[in-house]
Protein backbone atom coordinates (compact mmCIF):
# COMPACT_ATOMS: atom_id res chain seq x y z
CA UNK A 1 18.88 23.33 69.72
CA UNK A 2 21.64 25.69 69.56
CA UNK A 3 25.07 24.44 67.99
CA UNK A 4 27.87 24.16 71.17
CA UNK A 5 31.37 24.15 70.57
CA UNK A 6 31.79 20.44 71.23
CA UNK A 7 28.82 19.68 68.92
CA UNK A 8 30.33 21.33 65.96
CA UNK A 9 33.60 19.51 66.50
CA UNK A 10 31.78 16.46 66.69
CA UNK A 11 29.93 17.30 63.50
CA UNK A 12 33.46 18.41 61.87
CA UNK A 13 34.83 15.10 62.98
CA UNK A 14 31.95 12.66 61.28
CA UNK A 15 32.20 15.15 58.20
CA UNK A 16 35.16 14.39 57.68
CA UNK A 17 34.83 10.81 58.44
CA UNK A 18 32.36 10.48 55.49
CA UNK A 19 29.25 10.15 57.22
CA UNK A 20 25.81 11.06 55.80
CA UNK A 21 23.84 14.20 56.77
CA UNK A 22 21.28 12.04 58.28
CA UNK A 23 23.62 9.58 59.92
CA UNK A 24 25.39 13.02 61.43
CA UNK A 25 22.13 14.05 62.74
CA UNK A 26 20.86 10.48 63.99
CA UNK A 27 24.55 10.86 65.48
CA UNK A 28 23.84 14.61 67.39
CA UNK A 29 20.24 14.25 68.16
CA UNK A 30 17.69 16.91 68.28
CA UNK A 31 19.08 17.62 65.03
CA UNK A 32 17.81 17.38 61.52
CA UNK A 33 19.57 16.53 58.26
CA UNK A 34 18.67 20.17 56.80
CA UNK A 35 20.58 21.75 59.97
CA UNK A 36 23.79 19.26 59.54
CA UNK A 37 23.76 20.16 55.70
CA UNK A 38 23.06 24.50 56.22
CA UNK A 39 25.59 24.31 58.96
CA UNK A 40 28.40 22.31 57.17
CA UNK A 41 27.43 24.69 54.16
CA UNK A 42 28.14 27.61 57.06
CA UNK A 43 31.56 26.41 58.11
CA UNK A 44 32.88 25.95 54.54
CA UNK A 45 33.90 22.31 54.85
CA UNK A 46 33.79 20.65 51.56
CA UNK A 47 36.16 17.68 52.07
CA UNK A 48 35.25 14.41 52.96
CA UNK A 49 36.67 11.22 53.29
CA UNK A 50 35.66 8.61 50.75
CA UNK A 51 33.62 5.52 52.42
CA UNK A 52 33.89 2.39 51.13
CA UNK A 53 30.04 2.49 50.06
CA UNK A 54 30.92 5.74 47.45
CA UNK A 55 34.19 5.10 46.12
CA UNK A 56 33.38 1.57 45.24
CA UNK A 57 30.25 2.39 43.34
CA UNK A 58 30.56 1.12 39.93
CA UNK A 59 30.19 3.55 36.63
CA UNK A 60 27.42 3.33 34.66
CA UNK A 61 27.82 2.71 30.96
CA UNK A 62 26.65 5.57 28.79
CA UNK A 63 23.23 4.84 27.02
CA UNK A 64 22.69 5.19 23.51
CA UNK A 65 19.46 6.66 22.38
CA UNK A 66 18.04 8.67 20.05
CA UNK A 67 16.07 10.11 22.70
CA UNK A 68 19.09 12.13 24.69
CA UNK A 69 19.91 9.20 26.54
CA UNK A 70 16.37 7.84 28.10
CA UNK A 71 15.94 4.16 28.61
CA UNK A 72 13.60 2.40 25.76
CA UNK A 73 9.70 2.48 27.08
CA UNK A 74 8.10 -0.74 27.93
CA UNK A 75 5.77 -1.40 24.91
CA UNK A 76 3.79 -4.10 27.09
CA UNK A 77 0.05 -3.27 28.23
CA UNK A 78 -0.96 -5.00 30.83
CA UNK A 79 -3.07 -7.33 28.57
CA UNK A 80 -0.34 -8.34 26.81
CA UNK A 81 -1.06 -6.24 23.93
CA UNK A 82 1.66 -4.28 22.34
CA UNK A 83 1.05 -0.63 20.75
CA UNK A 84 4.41 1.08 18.70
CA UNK A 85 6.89 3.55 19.89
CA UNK A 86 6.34 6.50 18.32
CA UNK A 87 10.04 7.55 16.52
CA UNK A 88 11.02 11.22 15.47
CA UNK A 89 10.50 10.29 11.74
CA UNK A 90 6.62 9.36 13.10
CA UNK A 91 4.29 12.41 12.59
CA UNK A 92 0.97 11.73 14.12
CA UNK A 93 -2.09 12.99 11.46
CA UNK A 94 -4.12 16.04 12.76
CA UNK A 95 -7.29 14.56 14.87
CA UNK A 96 -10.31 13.83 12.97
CA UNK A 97 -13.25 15.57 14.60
CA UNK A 98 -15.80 13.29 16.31
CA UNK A 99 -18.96 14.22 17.68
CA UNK A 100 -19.26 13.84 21.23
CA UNK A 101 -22.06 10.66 21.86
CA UNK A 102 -24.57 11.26 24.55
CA UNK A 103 -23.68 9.81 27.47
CA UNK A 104 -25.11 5.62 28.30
CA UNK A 105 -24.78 7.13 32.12
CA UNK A 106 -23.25 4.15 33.56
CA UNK A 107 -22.61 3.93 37.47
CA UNK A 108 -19.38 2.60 38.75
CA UNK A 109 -20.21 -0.81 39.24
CA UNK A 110 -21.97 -1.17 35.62
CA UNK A 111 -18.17 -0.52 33.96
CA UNK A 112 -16.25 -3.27 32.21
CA UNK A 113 -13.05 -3.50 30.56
CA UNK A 114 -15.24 -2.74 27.18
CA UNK A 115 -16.64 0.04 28.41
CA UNK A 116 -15.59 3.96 27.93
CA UNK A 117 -14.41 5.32 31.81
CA UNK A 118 -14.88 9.12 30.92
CA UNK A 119 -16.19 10.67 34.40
CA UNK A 120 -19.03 13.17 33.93
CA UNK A 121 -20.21 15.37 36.43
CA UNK A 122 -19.29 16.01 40.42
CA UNK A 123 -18.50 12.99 41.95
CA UNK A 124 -20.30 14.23 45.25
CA UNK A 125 -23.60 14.25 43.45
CA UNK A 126 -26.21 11.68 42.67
CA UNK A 127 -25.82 12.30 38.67
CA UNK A 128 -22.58 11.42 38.32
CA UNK A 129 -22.06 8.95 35.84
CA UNK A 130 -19.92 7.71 33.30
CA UNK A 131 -19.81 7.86 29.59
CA UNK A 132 -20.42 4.02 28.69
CA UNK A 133 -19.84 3.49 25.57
CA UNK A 134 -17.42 0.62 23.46
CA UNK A 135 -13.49 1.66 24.69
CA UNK A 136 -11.49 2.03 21.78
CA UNK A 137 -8.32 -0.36 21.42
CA UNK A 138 -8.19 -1.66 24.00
CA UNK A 139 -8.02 1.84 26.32
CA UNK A 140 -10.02 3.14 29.02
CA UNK A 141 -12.28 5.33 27.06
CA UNK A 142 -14.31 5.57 23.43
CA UNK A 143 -12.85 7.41 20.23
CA UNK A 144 -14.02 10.67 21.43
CA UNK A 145 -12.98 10.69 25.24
CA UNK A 146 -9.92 9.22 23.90
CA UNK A 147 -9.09 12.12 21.39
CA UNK A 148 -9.73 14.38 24.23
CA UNK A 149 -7.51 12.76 26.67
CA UNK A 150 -4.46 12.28 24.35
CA UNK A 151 -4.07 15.05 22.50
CA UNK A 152 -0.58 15.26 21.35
CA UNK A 153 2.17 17.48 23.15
CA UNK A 154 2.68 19.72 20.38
CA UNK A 155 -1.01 20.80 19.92
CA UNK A 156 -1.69 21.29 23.95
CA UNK A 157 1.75 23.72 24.19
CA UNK A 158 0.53 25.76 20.99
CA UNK A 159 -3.23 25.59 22.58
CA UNK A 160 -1.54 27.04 26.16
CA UNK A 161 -0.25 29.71 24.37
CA UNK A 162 -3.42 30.45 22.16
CA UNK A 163 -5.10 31.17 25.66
CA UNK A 164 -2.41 32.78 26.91
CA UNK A 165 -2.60 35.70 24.22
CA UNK A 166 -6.33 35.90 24.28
C-alpha cells in the first residue's frame, strides 16, 4: 500500500474530524491502525476535533489510599472466607523452617479441596504426581509448599540479588 496524495488528504480530513486510528484505517482500507498512527506522527498533525464520545467523558474522582492511589483488594475467597489486608504498619515474622514431607504421590483425579496441589516432577512422565498432603487454611497447598510459594516480596528481591552477586 503506498500512501497517494488523495489518501493522505482523506486521512488529514478524518484526523481532523476526530476519528480513531482504527476507524481511519477501517475508513482507507488495506491499511492498519499502526500505519494511520506512524503516518499522522510523519505529517506533524496533532490537532483534532473533539467528538462528542471524548469531550463528554466524565472525570474521575481522585482516590484516597494509603497505597498511592490503588483501589482496596477484594478480601473475599471464593469460599467465602475472609483473610486480612496486610497494612504498612504489618511486618510479616521471618518464615519458620519446615521440613519438606515426603510426597503422598497423589494423581490428578485423587486431589480434593483438602489436599496440598504442589506439582512434582515432568508432567509428560508417568511419575508425576502431586504432593498430597492436608492444605493449609484453606489454600491450595500444605505449610511447606505454601512457605515456598509465598515468600514475601522483600525476601525474593534481596534473594535475586544474592544470586546475582554470586
Amino acid at each position: 500500500m503506498s500512501w497517494t496524495d488523495e489518501r493522505v488528504e482523506l486521512l488529514k480530513k478524518l484526523w481532523m474530524e476526530g476519528l480513531s486510528a482504527s476507524q481511519i484505517a477501517a475508513e482507507l482500507g488495506s491499511v492498519t491502525r499502526n500505519a494511520v498512527i506512524g503516518k499522522v506522527h510523519r505529517l506533524g498533525l496533532s490537532g483534532r476535533a473533539k467528538t462528542s464520545s471524548t469531550a463528554a467523558r466524565p472525570k474521575r474522582p481522585p482516590r484516597s489510599s494509603s497505597f498511592g492511589g490503588r483501589p482496596a483488594r477484594n478480601t473475599h475467597r471464593k469460599n467465602g472466607s475472609h483473610y486480612p489486608l496486610a497494612t504498612s504498619t504489618q511486618r510479616s515474622a521471618p518464615p519458620v523452617a519446615i521440613e519438606a514431607p515426603e510426597p503422598l504421590k497423589l494423581k490428578l483425579i485423587e486431589l480434593t479441596e483438602q489436599t496440598c496441589k504442589w506439582p512434582i516432577g515432568d508432567p509428560a512422565q508417568d511419575d508425576f504426581h502431586f504432593c498430597g498432603h492436608k492444605t493449609k487454611d484453606a489454600g491450595p497447598y500444605c505449610a511447606y509448599h505454601a512457605q515456598l510459594a509465598y515468600q514475601p516480596v522483600v525476601d525474593r528481591r534481596r534473594d535475586r540479588r544474592n544470586d546475582a552477586s554470586a
